[in-house]
Protein backbone atom coordinates (compact mmCIF):
# COMPACT_ATOMS: atom_id res chain seq x y z
CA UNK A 1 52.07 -22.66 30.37
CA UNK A 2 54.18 -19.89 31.42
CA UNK A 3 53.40 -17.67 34.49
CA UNK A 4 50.57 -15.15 34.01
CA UNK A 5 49.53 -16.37 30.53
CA UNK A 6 45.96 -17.37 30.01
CA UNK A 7 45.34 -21.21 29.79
CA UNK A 8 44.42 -22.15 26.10
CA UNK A 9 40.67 -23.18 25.27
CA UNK A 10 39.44 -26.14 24.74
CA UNK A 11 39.62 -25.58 20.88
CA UNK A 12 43.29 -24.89 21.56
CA UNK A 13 44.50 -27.84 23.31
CA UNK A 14 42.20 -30.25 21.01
CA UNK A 15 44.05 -28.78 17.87
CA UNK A 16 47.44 -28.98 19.53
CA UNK A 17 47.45 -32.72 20.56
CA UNK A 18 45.37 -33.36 16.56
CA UNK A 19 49.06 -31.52 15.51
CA UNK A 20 51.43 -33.35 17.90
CA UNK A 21 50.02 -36.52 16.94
CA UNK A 22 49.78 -36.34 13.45
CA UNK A 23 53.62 -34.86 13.30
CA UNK A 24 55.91 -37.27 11.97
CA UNK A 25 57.97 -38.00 14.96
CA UNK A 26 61.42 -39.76 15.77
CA UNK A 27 61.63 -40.67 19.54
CA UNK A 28 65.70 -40.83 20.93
CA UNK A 29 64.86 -40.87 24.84
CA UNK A 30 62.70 -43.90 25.69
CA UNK A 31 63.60 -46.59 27.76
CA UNK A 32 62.32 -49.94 26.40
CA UNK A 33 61.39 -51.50 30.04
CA UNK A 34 59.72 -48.63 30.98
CA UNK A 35 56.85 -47.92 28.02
CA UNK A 36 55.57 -51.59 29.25
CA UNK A 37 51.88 -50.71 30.45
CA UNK A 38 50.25 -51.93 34.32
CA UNK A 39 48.18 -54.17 31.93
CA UNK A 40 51.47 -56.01 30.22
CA UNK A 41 52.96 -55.98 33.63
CA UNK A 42 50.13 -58.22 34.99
CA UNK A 43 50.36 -60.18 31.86
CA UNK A 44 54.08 -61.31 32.05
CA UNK A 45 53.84 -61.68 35.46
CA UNK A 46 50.84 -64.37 35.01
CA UNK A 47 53.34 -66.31 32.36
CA UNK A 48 56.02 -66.93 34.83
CA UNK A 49 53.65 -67.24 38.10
CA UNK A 50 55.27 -64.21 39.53
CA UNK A 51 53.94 -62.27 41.95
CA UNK A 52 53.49 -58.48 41.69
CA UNK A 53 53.95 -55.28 44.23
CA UNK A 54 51.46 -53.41 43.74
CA UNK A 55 53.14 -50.33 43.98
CA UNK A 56 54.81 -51.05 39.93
CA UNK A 57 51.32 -50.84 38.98
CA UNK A 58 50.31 -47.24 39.80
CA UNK A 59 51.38 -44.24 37.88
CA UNK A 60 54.89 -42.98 39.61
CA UNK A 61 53.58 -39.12 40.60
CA UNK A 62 56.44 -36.38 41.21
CA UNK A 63 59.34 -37.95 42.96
CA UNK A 64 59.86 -35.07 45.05
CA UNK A 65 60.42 -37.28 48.26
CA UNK A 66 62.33 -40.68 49.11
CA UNK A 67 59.28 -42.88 49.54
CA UNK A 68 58.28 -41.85 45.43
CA UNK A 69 61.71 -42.14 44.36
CA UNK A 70 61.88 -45.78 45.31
CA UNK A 71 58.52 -46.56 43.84
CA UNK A 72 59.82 -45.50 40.73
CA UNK A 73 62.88 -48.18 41.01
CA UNK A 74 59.81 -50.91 42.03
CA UNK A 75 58.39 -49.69 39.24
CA UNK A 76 61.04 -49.94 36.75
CA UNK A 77 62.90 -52.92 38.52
CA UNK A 78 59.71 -55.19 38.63
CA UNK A 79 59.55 -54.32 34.79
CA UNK A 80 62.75 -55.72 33.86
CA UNK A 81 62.36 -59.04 36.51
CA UNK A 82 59.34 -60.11 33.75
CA UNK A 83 61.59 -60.31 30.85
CA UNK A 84 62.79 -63.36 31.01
CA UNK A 85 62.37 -64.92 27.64
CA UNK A 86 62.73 -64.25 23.87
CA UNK A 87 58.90 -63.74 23.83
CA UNK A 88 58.68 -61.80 26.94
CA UNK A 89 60.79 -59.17 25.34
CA UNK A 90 59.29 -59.52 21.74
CA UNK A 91 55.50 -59.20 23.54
CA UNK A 92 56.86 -55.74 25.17
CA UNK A 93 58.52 -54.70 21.80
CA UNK A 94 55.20 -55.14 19.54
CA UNK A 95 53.06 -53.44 21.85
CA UNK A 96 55.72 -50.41 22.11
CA UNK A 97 55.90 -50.19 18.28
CA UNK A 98 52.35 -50.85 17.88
CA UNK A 99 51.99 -47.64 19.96
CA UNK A 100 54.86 -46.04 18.23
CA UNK A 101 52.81 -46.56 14.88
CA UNK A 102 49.64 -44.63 16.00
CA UNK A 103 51.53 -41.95 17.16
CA UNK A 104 53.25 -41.73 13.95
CA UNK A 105 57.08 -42.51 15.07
CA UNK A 106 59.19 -43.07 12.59
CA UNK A 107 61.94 -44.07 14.11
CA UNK A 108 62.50 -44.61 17.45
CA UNK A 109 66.05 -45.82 19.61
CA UNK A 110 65.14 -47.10 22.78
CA UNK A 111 67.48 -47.98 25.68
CA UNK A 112 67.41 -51.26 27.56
CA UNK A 113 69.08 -52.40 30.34
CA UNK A 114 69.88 -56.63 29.25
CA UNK A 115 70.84 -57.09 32.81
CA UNK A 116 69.10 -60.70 32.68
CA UNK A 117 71.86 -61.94 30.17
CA UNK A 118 74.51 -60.81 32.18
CA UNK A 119 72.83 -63.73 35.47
CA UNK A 120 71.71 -66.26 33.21
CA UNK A 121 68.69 -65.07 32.78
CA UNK A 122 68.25 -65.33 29.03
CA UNK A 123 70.75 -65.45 26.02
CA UNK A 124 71.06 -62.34 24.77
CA UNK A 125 71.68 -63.81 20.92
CA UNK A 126 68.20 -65.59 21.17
CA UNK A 127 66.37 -62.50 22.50
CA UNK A 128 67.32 -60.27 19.98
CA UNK A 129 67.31 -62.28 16.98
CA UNK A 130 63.78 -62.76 17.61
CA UNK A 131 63.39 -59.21 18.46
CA UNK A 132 65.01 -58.37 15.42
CA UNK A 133 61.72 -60.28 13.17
CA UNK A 134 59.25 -57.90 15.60
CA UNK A 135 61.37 -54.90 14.20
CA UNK A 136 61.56 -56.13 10.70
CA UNK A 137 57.43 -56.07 10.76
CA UNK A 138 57.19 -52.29 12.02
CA UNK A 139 59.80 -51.36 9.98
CA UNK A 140 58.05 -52.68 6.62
CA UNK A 141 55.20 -50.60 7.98
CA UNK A 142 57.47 -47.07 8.74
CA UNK A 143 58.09 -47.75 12.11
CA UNK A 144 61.93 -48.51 12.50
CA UNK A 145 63.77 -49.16 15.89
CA UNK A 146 67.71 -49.09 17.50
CA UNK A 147 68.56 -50.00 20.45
CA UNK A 148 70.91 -48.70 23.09
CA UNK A 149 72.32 -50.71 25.61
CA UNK A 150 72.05 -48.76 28.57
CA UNK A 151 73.89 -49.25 32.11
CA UNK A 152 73.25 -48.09 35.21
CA UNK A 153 76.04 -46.15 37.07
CA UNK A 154 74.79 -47.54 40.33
CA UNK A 155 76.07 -51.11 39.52
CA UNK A 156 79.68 -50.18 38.41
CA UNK A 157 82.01 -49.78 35.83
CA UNK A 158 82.75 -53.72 35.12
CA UNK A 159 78.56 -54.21 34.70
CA UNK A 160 79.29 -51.21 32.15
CA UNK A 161 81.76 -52.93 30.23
CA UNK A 162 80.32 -56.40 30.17
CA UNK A 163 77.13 -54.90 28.89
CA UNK A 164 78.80 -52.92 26.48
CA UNK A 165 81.27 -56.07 25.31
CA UNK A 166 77.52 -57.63 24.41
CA UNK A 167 76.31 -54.76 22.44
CA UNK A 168 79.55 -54.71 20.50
CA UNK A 169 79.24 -58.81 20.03
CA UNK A 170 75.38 -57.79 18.55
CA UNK A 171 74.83 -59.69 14.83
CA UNK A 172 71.18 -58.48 14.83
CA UNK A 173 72.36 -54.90 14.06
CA UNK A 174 69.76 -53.95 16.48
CA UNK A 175 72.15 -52.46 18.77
CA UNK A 176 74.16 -49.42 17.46
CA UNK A 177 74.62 -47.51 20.59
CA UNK A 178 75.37 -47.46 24.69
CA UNK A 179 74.52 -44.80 27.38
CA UNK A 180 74.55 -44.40 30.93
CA UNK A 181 72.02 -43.88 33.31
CA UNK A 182 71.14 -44.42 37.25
CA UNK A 183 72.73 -42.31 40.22
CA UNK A 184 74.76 -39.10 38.69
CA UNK A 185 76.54 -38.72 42.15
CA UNK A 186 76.75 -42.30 42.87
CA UNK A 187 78.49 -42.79 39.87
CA UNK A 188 80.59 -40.18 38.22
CA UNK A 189 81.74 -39.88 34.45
CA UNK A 190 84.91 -40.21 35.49
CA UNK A 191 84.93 -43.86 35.87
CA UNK A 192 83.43 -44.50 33.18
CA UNK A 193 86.09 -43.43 30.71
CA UNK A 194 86.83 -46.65 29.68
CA UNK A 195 83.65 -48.66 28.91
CA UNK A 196 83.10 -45.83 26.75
CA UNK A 197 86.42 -45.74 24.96
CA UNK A 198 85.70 -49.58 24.45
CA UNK A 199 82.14 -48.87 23.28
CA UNK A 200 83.34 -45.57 20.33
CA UNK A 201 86.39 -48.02 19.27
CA UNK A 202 83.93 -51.20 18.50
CA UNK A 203 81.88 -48.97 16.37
CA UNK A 204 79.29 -47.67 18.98
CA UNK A 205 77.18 -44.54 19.12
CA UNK A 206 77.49 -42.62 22.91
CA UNK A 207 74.85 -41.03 24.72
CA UNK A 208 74.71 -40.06 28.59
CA UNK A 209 72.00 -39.30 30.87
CA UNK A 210 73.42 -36.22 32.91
CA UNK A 211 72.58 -33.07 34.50
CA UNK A 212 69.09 -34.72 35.50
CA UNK A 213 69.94 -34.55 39.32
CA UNK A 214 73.75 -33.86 38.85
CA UNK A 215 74.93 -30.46 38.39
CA UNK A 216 76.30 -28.69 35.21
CA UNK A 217 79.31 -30.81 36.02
CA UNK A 218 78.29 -34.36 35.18
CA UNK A 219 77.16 -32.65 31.31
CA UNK A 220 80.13 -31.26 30.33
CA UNK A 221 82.19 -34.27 32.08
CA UNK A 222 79.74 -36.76 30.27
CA UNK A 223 80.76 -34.66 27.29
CA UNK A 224 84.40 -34.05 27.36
CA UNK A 225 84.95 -37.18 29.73
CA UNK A 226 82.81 -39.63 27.74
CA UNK A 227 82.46 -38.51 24.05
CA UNK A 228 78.78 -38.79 24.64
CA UNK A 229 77.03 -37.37 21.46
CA UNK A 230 73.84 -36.95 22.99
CA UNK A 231 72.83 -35.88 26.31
CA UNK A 232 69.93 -37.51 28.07
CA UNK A 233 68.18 -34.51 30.36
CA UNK A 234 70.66 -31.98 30.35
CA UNK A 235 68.44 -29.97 32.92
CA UNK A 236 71.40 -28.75 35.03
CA UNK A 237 72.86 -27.15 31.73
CA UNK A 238 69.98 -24.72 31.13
CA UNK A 239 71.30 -21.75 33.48
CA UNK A 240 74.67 -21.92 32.19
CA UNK A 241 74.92 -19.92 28.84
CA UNK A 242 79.07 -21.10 28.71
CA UNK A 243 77.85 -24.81 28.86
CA UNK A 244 75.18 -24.54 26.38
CA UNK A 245 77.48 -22.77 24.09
CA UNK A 246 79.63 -25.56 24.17
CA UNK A 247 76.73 -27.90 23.74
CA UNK A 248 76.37 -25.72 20.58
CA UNK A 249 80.04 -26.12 19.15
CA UNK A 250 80.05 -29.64 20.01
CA UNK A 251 76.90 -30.25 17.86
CA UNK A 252 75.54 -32.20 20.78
CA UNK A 253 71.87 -33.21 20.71
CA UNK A 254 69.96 -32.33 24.33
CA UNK A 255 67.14 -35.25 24.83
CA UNK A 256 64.08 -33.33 25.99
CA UNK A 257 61.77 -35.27 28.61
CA UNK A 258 59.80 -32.43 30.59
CA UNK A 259 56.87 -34.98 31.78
CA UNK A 260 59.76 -37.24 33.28
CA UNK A 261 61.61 -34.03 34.76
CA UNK A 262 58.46 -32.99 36.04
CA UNK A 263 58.07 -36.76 37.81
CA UNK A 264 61.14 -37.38 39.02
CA UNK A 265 61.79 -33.47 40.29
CA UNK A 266 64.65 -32.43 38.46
CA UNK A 267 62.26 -29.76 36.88
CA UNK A 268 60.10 -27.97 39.69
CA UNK A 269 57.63 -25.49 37.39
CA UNK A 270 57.19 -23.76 40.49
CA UNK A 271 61.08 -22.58 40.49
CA UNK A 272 60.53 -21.61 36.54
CA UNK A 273 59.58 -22.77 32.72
CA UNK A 274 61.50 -25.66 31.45
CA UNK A 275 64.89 -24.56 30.16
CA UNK A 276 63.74 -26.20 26.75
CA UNK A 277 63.43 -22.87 24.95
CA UNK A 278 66.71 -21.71 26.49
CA UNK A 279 67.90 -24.95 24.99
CA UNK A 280 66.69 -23.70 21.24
CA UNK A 281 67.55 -20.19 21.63
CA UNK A 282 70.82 -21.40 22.01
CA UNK A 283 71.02 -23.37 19.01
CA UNK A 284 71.28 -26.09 21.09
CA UNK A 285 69.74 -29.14 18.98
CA UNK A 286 67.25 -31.16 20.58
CA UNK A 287 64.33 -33.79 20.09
CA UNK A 288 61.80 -34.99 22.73
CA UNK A 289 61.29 -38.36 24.81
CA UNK A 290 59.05 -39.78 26.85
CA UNK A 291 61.42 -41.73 29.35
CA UNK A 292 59.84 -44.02 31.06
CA UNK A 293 55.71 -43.77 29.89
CA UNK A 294 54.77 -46.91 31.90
CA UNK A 295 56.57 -45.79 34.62
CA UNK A 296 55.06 -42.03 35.17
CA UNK A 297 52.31 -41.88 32.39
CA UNK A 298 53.74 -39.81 29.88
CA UNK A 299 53.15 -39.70 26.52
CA UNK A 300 55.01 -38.44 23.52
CA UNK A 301 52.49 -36.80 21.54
CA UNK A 302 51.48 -34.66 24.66
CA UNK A 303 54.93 -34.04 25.11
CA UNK A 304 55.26 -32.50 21.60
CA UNK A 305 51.76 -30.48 22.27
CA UNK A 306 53.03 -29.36 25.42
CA UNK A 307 55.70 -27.07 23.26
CA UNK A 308 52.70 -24.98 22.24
CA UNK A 309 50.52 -25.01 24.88
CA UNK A 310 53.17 -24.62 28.24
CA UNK A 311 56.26 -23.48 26.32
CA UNK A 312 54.91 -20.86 23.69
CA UNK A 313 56.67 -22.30 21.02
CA UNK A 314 54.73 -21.73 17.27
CA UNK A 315 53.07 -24.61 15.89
CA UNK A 316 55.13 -23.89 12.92
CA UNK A 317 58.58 -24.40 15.07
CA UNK A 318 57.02 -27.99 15.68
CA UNK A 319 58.45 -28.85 12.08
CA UNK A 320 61.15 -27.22 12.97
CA UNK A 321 62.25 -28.96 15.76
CA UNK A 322 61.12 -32.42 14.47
CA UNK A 323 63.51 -32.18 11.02
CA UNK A 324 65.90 -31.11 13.31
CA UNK A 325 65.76 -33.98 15.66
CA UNK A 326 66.34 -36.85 12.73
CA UNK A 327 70.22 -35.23 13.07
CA UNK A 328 70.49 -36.48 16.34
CA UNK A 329 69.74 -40.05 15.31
CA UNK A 330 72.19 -42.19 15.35
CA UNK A 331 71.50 -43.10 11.73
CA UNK A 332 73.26 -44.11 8.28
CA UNK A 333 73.37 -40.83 5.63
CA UNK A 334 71.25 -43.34 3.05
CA UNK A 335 68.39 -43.75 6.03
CA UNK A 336 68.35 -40.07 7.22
CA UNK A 337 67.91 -39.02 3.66
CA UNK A 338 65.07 -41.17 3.09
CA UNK A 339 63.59 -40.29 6.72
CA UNK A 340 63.88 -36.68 6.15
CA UNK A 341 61.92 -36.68 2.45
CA UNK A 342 59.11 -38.57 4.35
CA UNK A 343 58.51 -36.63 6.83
CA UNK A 344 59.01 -33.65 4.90
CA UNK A 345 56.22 -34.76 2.50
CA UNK A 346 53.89 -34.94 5.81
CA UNK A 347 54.72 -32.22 7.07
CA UNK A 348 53.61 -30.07 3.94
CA UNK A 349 50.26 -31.91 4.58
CA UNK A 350 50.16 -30.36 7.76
CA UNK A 351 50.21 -26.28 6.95
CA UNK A 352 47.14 -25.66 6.80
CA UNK A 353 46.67 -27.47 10.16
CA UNK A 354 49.50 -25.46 11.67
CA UNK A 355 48.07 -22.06 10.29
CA UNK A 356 44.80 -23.20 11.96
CA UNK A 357 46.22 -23.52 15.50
CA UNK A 358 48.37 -20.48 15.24
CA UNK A 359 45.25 -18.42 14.33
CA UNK A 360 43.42 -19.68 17.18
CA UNK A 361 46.30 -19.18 19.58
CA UNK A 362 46.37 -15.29 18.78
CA UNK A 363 42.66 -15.10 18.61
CA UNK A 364 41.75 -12.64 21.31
């Protein structure tokens, strides 16, 4: 909500998150590992005997200090150390798209960090080909999912390139894309450069967390540097009318994750409004993630509410924004075209709804 504005009614909010969940949806900012619930956790960790600390198990509040930072990597790291088998990961992936369905997702690409394959863990071949069958179930039912392998700055450019070599040797077609996440400062763009170059020449799709707790910088470097086509965050961009110009011209796609910015501090409310409308008044093109929703307890659908209720934007602009995220994906003309008819169809289902909640946003 923005400073000085009067918080909505009760009517309000209820008829913003009826909206934000009935929207059609496509979710490009979620990583895999982190939507798996306390409740999973506990569950996995019974299957393999493992213990648990309990600090993975609470909600990670606003990471504004060290000692919440680092329960957020118990958190997440615990998560992955539970995966250890072609059913451990297929458990995760039917709950997630179980979820994905009520929310009405259409299509979702989700990173994951297949560390585990790279120590022995697990073969990688087994665990998606049987992921691939969970996918093939949700997708009969109009819930389709990509993955993105996703590597950690933090552990270094040769991690980077073996995991990328094993998205590029993927025959589940599951995997069509890589990014980079972990420590901005610890690891730069820079030496990156060619895990990437390997990644775009195999065929791969390129996205890049950056700007999250690195500086304008690490987005246009992840840009220019790293031929990401989506940026993950982009926070550090939103004061800098020059970079988001060149998002612009690029036709670079901004993943939107205010609930995650809000937990891990790279937004601070109390410093301003999220720079997501300074995003769209750019003509900047973005769509909206939950990150990590096991992790910090987010949720998408509040997330998309949220854009009315803190951000101001019309309930109308909602089917807006959610056409214009589906050209972001990192899909195939032929799927696009069919995504975008379906979700236009619902979305003319939804005037009247729309009309509704604007009405009783202006009603004095």
């Amino acid at each position: 909500m923005t400073a000085g504005a009067a918080a909505p009614s009760e009517d309000v909010v209820a008829r913003a998150n009826d909206l934000a969940r009935r929207l059609p949806k496509v979710e490009l900012h979620v990583h895999l590992e982190g939507t798996m619930s306390a409740d999973l956790l506990r569950g996995l960790a019974r299957r393999h005997g493992a213990e648990l600390d309990p600090v993975a198990l609470d909600p990670v509040g606003a990471m504004r200090d060290s000692r919440n930072f680092a329960a957020f990597i118990t958190a997440f790291v615990t998560r992955m150390g539970v995966l250890r088998t072609p059913d451990d990961w297929c458990t995760l992936l039917d709950s997630f798209l179980a979820a994905q369905h009520q929310r009405n997702v259409k299509y979702t690409e989700a990173f994951v960090t297949f560390h585990g394959a790279l120590r022995g863990v697990y073969a990688l071949h087994d665990v998606l080909s049987a992921m691939a069958e969970v996918e093939k179930h949700w997708h009969e039912r109009g819930c389709a999912l990509r993955l993105l392998m996703d590597t950690p700055r933090q552990l270094g450019t040769d991690v980077a390139m073996q995991l990328f070599q094993l998205a590029a040797a993927d025959e589940s077609g599951l995997i069509i894309g890589v990014g980079i996440g972990g420590d901005e400062l610890l690891g730069p763009a820079e030496q990156f450069v060619e895990p990437f170059a390997y990644a775009a020449a195999a065929g791969l799709r390129c996205t890049a967390h950056a700007g999250e707790h690195g500086g304008p910088e690490s987005v246009r470097a992840a840009v220019d540097g790293l031929g990401a086509e989506r940026i993950g965050h982009a926070v550090a961009a939103g004061a800098h009318p020059d970079l988001l110009a060149h998002l612009r011209d690029r036709d670079i796609t901004v993943d939107v994750c205010p609930g995650s910015n809000l937990a891990t501090g790279a937004w601070d409310p109390r410093r301003g409004p999220h720079p997501v409308r300074r995003f769209v008044d750019a003509g900047v093109r973005i769509d909206i993630g939950s990150d990590d929703p096991g992790v910090f307890g987010t949720d998408l659908c509040t997330e998309w509410a949220e854009l009315v209720l803190r951000d101001r934007f019309s309930p109308h602009a909602l089917f807006e924004l959610t056409l214009a995220s589906l050209d972001g994906a990192f899909l195939d003309d032929a799927h696009r075209a069919r995504l975008r008819a379906h979700c236009e169809a619902e979305l003319e289902d939804l005037r009247g709804e729309a009309a509704a909640l604007d009405a009783a946003l202006h009603r004095p």
